[in-house]
Structure formats: structure tokens, C-alpha cells
N, C-alpha and C. Protein backbone atom coordinates (compact mmCIF):
# COMPACT_ATOMS: atom_id res chain seq x y z
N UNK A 1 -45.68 7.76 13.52
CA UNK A 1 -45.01 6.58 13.04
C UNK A 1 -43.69 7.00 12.41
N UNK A 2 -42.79 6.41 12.95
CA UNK A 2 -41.19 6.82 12.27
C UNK A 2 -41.17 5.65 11.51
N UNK A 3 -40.46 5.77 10.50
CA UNK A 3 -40.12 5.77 8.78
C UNK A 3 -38.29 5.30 9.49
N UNK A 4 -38.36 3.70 8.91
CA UNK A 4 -36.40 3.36 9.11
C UNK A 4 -35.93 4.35 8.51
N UNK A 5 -34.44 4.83 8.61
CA UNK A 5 -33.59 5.81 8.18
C UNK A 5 -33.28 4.78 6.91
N UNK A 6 -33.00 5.02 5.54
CA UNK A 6 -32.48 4.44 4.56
C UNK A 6 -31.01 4.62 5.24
N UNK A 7 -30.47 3.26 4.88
CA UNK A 7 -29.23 3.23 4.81
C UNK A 7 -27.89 4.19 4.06
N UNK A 8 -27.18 4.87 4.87
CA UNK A 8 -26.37 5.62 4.00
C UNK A 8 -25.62 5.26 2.98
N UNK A 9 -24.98 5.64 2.36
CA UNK A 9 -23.29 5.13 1.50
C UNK A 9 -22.75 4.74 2.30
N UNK A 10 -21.79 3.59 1.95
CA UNK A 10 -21.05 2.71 2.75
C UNK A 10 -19.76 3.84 3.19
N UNK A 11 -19.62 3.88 4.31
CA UNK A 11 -18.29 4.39 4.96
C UNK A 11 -17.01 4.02 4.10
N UNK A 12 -16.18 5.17 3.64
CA UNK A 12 -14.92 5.08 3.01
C UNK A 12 -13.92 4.24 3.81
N UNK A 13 -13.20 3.46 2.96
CA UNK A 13 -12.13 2.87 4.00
C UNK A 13 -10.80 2.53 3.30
N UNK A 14 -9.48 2.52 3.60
CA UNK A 14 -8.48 2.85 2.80
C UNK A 14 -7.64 1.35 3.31
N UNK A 15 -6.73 0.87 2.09
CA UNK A 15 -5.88 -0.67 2.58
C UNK A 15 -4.66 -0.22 2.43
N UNK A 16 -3.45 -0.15 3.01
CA UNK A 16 -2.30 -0.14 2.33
C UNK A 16 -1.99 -1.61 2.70
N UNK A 17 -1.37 -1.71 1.24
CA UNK A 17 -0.02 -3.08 1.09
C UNK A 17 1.12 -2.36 1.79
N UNK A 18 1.73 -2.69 2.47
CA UNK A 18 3.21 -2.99 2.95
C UNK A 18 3.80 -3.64 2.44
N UNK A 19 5.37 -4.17 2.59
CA UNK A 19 6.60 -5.07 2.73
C UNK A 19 7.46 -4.40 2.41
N UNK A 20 8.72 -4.63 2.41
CA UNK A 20 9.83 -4.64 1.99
C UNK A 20 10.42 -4.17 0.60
N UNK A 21 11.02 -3.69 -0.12
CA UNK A 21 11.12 -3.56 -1.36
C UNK A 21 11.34 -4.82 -2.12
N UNK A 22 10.27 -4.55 -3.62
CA UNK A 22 10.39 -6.10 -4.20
C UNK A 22 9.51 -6.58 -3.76
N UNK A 23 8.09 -6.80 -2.89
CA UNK A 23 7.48 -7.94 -2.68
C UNK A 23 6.18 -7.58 -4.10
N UNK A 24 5.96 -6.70 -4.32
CA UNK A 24 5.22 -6.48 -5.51
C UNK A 24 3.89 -5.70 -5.02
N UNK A 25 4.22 -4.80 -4.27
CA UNK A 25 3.40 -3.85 -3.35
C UNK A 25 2.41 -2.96 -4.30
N UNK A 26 3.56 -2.48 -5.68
CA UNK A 26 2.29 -1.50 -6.62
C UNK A 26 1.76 -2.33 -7.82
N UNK A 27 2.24 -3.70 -8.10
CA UNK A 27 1.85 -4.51 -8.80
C UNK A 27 0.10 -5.06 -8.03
N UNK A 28 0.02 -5.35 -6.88
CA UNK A 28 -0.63 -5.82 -6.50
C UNK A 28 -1.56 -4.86 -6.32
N UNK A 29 -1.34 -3.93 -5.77
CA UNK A 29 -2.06 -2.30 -5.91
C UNK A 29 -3.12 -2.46 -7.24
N UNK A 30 -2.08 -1.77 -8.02
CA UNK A 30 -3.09 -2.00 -9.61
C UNK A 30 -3.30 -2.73 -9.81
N UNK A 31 -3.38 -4.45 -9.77
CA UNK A 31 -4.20 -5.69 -9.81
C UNK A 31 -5.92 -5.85 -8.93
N UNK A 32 -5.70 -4.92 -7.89
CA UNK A 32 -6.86 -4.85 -7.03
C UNK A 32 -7.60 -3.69 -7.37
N UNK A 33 -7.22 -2.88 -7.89
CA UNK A 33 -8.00 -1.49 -8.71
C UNK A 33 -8.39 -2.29 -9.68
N UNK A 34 -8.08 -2.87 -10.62
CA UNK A 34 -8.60 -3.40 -11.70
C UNK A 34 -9.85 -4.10 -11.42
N UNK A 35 -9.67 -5.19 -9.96
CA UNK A 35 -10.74 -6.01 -9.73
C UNK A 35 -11.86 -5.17 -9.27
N UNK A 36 -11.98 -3.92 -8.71
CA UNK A 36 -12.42 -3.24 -8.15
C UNK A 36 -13.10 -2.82 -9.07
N UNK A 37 -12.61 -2.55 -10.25
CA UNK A 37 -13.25 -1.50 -11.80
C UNK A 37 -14.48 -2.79 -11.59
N UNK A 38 -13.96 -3.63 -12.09
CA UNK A 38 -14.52 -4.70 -13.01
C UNK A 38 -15.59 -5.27 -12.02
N UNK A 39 -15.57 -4.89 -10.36
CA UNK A 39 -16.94 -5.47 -9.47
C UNK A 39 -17.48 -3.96 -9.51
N UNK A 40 -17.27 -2.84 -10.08
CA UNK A 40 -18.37 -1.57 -10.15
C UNK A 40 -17.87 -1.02 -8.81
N UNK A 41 -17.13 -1.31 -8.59
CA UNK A 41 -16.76 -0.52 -6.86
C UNK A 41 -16.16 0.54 -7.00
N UNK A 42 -16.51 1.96 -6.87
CA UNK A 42 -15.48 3.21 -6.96
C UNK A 42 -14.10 3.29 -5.78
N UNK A 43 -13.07 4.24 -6.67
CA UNK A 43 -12.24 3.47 -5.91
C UNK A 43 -11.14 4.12 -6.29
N UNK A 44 -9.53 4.31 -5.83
CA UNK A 44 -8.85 4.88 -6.01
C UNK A 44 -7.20 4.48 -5.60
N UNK A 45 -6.27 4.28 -6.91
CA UNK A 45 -4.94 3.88 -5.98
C UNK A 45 -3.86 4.62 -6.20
N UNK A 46 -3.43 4.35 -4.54
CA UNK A 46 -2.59 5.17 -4.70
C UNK A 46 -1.42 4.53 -4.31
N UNK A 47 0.50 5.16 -5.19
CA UNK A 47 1.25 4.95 -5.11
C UNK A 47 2.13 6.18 -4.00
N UNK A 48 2.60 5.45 -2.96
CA UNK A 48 2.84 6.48 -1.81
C UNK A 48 4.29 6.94 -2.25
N UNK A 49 5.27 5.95 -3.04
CA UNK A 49 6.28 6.38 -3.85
C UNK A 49 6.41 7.61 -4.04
N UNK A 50 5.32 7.75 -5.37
CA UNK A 50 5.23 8.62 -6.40
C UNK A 50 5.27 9.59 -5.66
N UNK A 51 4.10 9.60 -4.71
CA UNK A 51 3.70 10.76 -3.95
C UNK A 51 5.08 11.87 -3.19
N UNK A 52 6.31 10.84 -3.10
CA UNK A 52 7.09 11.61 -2.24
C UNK A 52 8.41 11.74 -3.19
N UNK A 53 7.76 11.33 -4.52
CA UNK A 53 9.42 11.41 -5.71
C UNK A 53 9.18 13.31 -6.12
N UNK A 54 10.45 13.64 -5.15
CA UNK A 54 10.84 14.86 -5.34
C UNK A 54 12.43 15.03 -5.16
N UNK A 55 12.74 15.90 -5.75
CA UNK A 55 14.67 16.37 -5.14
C UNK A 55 15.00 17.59 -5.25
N UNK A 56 15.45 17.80 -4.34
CA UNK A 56 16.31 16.81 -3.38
C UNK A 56 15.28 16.66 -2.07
N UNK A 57 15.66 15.84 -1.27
CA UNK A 57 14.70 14.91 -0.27
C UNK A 57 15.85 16.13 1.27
N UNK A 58 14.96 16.89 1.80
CA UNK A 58 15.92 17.05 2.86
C UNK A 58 16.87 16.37 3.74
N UNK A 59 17.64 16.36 4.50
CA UNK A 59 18.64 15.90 4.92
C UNK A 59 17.80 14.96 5.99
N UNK A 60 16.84 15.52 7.04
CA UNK A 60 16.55 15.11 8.00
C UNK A 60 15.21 14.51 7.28
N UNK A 61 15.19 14.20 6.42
CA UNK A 61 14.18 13.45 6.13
C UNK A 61 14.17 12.99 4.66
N UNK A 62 14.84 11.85 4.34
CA UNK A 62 15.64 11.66 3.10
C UNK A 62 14.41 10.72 2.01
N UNK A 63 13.32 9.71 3.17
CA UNK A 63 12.09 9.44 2.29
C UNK A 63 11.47 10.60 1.43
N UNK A 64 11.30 11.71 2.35
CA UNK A 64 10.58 13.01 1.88
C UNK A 64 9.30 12.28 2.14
N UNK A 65 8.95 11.92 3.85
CA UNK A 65 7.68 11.42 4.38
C UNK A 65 6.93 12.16 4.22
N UNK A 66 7.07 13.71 4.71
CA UNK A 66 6.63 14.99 4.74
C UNK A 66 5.78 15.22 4.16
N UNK A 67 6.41 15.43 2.68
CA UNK A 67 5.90 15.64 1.38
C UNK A 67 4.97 14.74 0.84
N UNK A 68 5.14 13.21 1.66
CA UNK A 68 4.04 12.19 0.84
C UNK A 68 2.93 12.80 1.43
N UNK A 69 2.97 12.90 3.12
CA UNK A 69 1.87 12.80 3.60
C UNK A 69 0.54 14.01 3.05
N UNK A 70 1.77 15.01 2.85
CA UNK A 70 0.67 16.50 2.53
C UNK A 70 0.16 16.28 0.91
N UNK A 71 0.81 15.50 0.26
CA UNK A 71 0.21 14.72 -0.88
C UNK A 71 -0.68 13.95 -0.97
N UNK A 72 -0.54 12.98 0.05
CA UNK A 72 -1.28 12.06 -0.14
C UNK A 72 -2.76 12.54 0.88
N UNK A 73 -2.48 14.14 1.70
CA UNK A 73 -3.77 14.67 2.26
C UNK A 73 -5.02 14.60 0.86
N UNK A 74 -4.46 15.61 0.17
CA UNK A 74 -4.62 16.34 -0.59
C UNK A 74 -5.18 14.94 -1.92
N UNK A 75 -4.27 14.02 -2.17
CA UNK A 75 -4.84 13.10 -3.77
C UNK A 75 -6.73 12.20 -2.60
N UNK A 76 -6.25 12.09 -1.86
CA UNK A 76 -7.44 11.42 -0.93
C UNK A 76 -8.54 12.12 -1.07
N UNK A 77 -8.38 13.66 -0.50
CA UNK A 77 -9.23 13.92 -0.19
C UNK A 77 -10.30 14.11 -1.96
N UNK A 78 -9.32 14.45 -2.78
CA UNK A 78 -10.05 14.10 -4.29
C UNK A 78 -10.49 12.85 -4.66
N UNK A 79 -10.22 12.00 -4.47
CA UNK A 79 -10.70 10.56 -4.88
C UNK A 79 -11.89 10.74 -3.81
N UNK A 80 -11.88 10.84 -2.65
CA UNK A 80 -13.17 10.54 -1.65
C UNK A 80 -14.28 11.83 -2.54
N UNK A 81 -13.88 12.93 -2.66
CA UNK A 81 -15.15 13.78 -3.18
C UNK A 81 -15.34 13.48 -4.23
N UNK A 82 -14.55 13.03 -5.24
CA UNK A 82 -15.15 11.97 -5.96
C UNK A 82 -15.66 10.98 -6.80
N UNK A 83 -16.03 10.55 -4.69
CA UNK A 83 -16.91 9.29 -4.77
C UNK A 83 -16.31 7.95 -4.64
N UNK A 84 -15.03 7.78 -4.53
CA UNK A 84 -14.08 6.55 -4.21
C UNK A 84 -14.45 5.96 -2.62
N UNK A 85 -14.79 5.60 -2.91
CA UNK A 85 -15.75 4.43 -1.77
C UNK A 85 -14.45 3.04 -0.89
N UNK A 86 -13.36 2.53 -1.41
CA UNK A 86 -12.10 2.31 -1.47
C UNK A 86 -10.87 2.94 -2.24
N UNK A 87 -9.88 3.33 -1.41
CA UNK A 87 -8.09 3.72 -1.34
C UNK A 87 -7.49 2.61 -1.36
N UNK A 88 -6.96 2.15 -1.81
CA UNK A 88 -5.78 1.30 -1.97
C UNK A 88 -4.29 1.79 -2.36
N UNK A 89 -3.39 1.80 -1.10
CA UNK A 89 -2.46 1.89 -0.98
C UNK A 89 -1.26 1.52 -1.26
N UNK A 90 -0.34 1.78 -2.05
CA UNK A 90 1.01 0.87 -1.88
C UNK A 90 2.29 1.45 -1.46
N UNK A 91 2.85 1.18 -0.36
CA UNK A 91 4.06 1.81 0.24
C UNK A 91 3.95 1.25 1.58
N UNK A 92 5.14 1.88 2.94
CA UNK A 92 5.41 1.43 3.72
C UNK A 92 5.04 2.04 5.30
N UNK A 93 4.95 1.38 5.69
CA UNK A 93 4.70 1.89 7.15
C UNK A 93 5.28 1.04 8.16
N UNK A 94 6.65 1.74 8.74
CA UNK A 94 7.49 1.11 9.65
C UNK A 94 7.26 0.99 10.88
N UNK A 95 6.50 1.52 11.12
CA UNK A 95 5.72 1.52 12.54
C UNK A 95 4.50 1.82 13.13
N UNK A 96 4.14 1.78 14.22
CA UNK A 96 2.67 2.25 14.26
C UNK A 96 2.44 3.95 14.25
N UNK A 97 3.72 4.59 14.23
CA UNK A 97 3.61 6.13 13.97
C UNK A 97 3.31 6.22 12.43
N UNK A 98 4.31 6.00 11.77
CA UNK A 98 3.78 5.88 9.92
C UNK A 98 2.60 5.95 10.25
N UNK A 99 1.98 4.34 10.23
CA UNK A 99 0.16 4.01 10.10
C UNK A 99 -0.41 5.01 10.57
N UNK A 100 -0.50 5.83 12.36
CA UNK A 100 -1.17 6.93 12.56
C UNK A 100 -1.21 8.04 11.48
N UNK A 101 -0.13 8.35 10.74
CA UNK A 101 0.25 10.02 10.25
C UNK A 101 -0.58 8.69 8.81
N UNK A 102 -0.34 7.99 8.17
CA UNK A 102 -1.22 7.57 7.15
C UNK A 102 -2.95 7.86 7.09
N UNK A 103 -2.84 7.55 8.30
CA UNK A 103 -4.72 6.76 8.80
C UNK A 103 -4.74 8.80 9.13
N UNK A 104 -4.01 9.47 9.58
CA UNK A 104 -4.65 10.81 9.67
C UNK A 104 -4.66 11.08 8.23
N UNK A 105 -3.33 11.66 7.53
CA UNK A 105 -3.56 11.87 6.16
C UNK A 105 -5.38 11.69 5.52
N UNK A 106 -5.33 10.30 5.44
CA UNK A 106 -6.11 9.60 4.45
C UNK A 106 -7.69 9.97 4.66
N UNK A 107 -8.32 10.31 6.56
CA UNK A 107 -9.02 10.67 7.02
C UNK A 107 -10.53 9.84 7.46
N UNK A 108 -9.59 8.56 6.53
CA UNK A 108 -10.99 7.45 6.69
C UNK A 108 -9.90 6.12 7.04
N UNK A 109 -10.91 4.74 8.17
CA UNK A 109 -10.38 3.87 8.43
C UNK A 109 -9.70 3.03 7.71
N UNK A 110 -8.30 2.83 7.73
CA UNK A 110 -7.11 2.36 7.68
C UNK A 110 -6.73 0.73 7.81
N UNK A 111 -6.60 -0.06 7.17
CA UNK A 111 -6.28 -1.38 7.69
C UNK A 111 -4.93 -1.42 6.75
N UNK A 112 -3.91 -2.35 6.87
CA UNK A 112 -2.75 -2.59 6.64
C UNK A 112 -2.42 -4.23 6.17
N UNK A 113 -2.27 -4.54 5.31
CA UNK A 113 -1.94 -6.17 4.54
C UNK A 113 -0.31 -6.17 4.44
N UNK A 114 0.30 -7.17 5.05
CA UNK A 114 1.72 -6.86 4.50
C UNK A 114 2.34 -7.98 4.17
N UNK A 115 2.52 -7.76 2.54
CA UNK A 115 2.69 -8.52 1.70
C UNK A 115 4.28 -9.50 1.93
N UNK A 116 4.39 -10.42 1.82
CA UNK A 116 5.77 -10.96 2.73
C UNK A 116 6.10 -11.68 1.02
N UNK A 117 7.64 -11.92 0.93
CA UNK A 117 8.39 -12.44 0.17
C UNK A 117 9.43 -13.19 0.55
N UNK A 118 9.93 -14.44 0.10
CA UNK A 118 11.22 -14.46 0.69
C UNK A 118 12.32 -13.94 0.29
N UNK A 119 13.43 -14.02 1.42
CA UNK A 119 14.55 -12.74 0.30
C UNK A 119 15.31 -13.49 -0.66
N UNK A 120 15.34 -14.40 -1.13
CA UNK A 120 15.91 -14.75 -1.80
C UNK A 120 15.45 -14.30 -3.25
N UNK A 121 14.00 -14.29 -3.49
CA UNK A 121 12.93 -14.25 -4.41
C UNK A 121 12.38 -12.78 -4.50
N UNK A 122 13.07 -12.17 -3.25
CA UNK A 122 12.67 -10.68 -3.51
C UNK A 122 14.29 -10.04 -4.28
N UNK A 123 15.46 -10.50 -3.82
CA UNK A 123 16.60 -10.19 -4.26
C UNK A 123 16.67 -10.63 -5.79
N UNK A 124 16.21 -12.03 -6.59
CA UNK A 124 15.93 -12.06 -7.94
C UNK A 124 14.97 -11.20 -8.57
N UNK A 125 14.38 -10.54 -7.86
CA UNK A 125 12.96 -9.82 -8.82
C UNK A 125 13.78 -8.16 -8.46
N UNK A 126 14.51 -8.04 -7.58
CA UNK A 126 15.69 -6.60 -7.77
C UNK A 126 16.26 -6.76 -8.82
N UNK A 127 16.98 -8.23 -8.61
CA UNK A 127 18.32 -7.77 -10.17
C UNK A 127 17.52 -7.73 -11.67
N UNK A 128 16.54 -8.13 -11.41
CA UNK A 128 15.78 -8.01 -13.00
C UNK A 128 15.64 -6.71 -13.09
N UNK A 129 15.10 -5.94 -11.43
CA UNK A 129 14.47 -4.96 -11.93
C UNK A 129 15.26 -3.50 -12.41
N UNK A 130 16.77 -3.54 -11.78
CA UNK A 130 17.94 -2.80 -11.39
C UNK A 130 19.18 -3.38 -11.85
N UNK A 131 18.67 -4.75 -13.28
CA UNK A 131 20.04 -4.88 -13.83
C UNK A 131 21.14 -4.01 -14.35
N UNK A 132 20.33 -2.78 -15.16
CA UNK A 132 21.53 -1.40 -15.51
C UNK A 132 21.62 -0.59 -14.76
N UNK A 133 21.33 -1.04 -13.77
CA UNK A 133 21.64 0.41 -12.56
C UNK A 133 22.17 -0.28 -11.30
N UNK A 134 23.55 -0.32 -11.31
CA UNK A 134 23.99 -1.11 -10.37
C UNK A 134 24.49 -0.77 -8.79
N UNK A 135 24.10 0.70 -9.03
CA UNK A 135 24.26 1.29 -7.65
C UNK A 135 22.72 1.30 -7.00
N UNK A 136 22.13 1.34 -7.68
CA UNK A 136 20.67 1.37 -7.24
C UNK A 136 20.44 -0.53 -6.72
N UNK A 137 20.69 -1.45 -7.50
CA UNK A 137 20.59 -3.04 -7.14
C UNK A 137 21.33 -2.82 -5.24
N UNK A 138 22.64 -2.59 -5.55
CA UNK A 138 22.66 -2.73 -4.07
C UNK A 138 22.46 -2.19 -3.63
N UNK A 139 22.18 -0.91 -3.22
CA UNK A 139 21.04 -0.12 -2.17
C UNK A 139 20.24 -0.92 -2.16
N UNK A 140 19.08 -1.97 -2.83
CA UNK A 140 18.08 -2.05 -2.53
C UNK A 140 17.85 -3.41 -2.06
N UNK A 141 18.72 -4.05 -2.72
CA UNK A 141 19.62 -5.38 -1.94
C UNK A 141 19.48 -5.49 -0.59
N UNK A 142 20.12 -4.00 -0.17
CA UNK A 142 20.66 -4.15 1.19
C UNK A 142 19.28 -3.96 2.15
N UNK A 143 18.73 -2.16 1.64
CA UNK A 143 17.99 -2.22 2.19
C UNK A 143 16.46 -3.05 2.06
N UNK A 144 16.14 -4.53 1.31
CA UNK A 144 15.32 -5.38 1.34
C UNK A 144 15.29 -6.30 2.50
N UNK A 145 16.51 -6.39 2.68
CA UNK A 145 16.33 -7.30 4.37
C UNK A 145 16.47 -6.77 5.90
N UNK A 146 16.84 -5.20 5.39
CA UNK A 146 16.82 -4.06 6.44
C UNK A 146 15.42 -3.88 6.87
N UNK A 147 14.63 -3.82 5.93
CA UNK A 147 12.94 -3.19 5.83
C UNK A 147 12.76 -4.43 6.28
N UNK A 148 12.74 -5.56 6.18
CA UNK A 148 11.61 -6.74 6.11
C UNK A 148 12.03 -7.02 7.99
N UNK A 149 13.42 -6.97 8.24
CA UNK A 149 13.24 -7.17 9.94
C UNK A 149 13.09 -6.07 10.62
N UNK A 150 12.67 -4.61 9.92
CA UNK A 150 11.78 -3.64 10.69
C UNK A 150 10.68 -4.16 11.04
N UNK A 151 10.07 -4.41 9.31
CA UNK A 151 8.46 -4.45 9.67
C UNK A 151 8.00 -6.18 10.49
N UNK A 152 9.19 -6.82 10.56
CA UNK A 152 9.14 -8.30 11.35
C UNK A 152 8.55 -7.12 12.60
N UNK A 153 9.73 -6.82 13.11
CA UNK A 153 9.62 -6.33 14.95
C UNK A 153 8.20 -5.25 14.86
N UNK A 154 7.85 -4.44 13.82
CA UNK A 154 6.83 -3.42 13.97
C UNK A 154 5.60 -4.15 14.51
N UNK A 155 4.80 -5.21 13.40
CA UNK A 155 4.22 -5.91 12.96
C UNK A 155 2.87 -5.26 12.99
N UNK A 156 2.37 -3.85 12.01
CA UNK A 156 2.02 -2.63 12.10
C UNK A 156 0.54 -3.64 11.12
N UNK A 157 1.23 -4.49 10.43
CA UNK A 157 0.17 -4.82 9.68
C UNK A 157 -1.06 -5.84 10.81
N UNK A 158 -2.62 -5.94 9.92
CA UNK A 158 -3.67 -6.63 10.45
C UNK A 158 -3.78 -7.93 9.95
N UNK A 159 -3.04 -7.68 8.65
CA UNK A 159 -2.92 -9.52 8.16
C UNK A 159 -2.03 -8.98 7.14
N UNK A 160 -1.41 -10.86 6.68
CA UNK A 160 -0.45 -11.17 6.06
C UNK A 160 -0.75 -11.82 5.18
N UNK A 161 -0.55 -11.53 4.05
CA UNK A 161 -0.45 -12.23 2.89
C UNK A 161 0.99 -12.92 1.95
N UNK A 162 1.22 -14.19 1.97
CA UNK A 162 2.70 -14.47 1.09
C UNK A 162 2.47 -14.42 -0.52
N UNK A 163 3.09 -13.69 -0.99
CA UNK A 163 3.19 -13.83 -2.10
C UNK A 163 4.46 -14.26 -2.70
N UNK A 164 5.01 -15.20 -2.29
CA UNK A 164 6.47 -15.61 -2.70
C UNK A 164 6.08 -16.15 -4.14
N UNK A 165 5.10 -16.78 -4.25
CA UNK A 165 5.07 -17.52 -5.77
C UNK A 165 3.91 -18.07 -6.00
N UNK A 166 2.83 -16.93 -5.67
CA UNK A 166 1.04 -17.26 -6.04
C UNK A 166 1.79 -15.76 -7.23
N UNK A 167 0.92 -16.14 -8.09
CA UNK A 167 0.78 -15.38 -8.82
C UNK A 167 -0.24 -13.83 -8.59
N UNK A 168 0.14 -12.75 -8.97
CA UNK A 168 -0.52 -11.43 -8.58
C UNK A 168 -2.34 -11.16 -8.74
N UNK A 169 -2.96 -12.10 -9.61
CA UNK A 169 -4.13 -12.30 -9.11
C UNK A 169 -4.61 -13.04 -8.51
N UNK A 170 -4.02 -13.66 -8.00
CA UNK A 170 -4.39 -14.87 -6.85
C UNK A 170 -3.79 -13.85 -5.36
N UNK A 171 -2.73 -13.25 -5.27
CA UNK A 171 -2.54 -12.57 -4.07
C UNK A 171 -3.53 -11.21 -3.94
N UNK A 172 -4.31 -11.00 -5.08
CA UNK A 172 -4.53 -9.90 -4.92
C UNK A 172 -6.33 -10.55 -4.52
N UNK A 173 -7.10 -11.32 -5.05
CA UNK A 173 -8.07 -12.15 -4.55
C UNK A 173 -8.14 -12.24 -2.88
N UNK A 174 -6.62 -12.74 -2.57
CA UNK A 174 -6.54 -13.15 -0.95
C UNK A 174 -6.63 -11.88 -0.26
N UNK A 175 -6.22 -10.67 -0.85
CA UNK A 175 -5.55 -9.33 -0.18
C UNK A 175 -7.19 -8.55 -0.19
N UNK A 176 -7.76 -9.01 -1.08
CA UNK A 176 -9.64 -8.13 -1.22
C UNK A 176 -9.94 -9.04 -0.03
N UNK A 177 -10.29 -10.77 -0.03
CA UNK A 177 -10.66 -11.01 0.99
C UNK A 177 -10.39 -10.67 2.62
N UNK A 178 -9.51 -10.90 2.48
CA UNK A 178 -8.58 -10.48 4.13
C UNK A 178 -9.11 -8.87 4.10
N UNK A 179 -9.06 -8.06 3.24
CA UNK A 179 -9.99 -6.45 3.82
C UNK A 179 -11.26 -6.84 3.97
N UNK A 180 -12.02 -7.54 3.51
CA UNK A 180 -13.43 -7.66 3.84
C UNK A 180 -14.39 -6.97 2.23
N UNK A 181 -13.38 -6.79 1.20
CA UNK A 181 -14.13 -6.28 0.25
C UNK A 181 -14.80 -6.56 -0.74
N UNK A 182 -14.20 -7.43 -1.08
CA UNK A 182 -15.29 -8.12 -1.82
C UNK A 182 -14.89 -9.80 -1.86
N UNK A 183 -16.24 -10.62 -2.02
CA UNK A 183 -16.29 -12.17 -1.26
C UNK A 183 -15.46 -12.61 -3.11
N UNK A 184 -14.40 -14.00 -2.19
CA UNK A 184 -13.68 -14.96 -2.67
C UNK A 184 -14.71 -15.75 -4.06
């Protein structure tokens, strides 16, 4: 007589937020870690930023993608041993190459939410954020509507979430549902 196999631990699985700069990608990040604490779910977030804030950024590679990815091998594979059961991501993926070199990095299945803003509302939440730094406002100015009709044509993400003017726990509610992680 065979004995059912007990069910294992649930398979690890990792979300990145996407958009544009300004849509509120690590805000929403740490809003969904929080919810995550607070439903007992182990769990881990990560800022893909951080991961690649180094200088100088080589020439031929001025994100310093490089450097996130062998970072972000490496912070993963610690959160998964452990015991982080969900990754939550915040940063960008311009195409479906990004997502591959992500979804390898990370080593567990990958889904993608990409958080949309309008630019008008993403360009007010720059100048707040880059009022004394005015070389930095327009770089990011510019490149906010550069990124957003990349990731239009990529369309790398599995669903979309607007957050033009729901507030960050209400987008971040929609952003758990749409992964499948925990019910509305």
C-alpha cells in the first residue's frame, strides 16, 4: 500500500514591478513586503537599483546591468536559503532579454506587473522628487517618456496595473492579486 507523498513547500516564485521612472515601482515594492510580513508569508525585496549603484558604470554599459545581475544572483540566492518563499522586485526590464537574464539570475519562476502612470503625473512626482537637483529632474524628465514607449513596444510585462491615482495600498492589493498571491 503506497502512502500519498505529503505535499512539498510551495515552489519559490519571484514578481518584478516594472515602468518607467516615477511610477512608484520601490514604493509599491515595500508596500507588498509589508503585506506579505503581516499574511506570515516569507519573503524578500528587492531593489534592482541599489543592486547596480556603483561608479563609475562602464562605458558600454552605463546601467551597470552586469553588476545588478551578479548581485542580484547572489542577494536571491540568500533570501531563497533562507526560506523566502516570494521575491519581489522593483526595477526594469526593457525587453524580453532583461526578463530572461532576470528570470536566470533569480533561478525561480518570474512573472512581471508593469506598473503604468500617466506622464503628466509621473513628471509631477519627478519635480518633487529632484526639486534641488536640477540636472538630475531633466534627465529623468526626459528619460520617463523614453522608458514608458520602450516598455509600450516591449510589452515584457504579464499584467498591468494603473496606478495613476489609487493610492499605494490599493495598487499594491491589485499587484498581490494579479500574481496569484494572496486572495483580494
Amino acid at each position: 500500500m503506497n502512502a500519498a507523498a505529503a505535499p512539498g513547500p510551495p515552489t519559490p516564485s519571484a514578481l518584478l514591478l516594472t515602468g518607467t521612472v516615477g511610477v512608484g515601482k520601490t514604493s509599491v515594492a515595500d508596500e507588498l513586503g509589508d503585506r506579505l510580513a503581516t499574511a506570515g508569508v516569507p519573503h524578500g525585496v528587492i531593489d534592482l537599483d541599489r543592486l547596480s549603484q556603483a561608479w563609475p558604470a562602464p562605458a558600454d554599459d552605463p546601467f551597470n546591468a552586469a553588476l545588478m545581475l551578479r548581485n542580484l544572483k547572489a542577494v536571491a540566492a540568500n533570501y531563497l536559503a533562507a526560506g523566502a518563499r516570494h521575491l519581489v522586485l522593483a526595477g526594469v526590464a526593457e525587453d524580453e532579454t532583461d526578463r530572461g537574464r532576470l528570470a536566470d539570475a533569480l533561478g525561480v519562476p518570474l512573472a512581471v506587473c508593469r506598473l503604468t502612470v500617466q506622464l503628466p503625473v509621473v513628471h509631477e512626482r519627478l519635480r518633487h522628487r529632484h526639486e534641488d537637483r536640477p540636472d538630475d529632474l531633466a534627465w529623468h524628465l526626459k528619460r520617463s517618456g523614453e522608458l514608458a514607449a520602450i516598455l509600450d513596444r516591449a510589452r515584457v510585462e504579464d499584467f498591468t496595473v494603473d496606478a495613476t491615482h489609487a493610492p499605494v495600498g490599493e495598487v499594491a492589493d491589485v499587484v498581490l492579486a494579479g500574481a496569484g498571491w494572496l486572495a483580494r
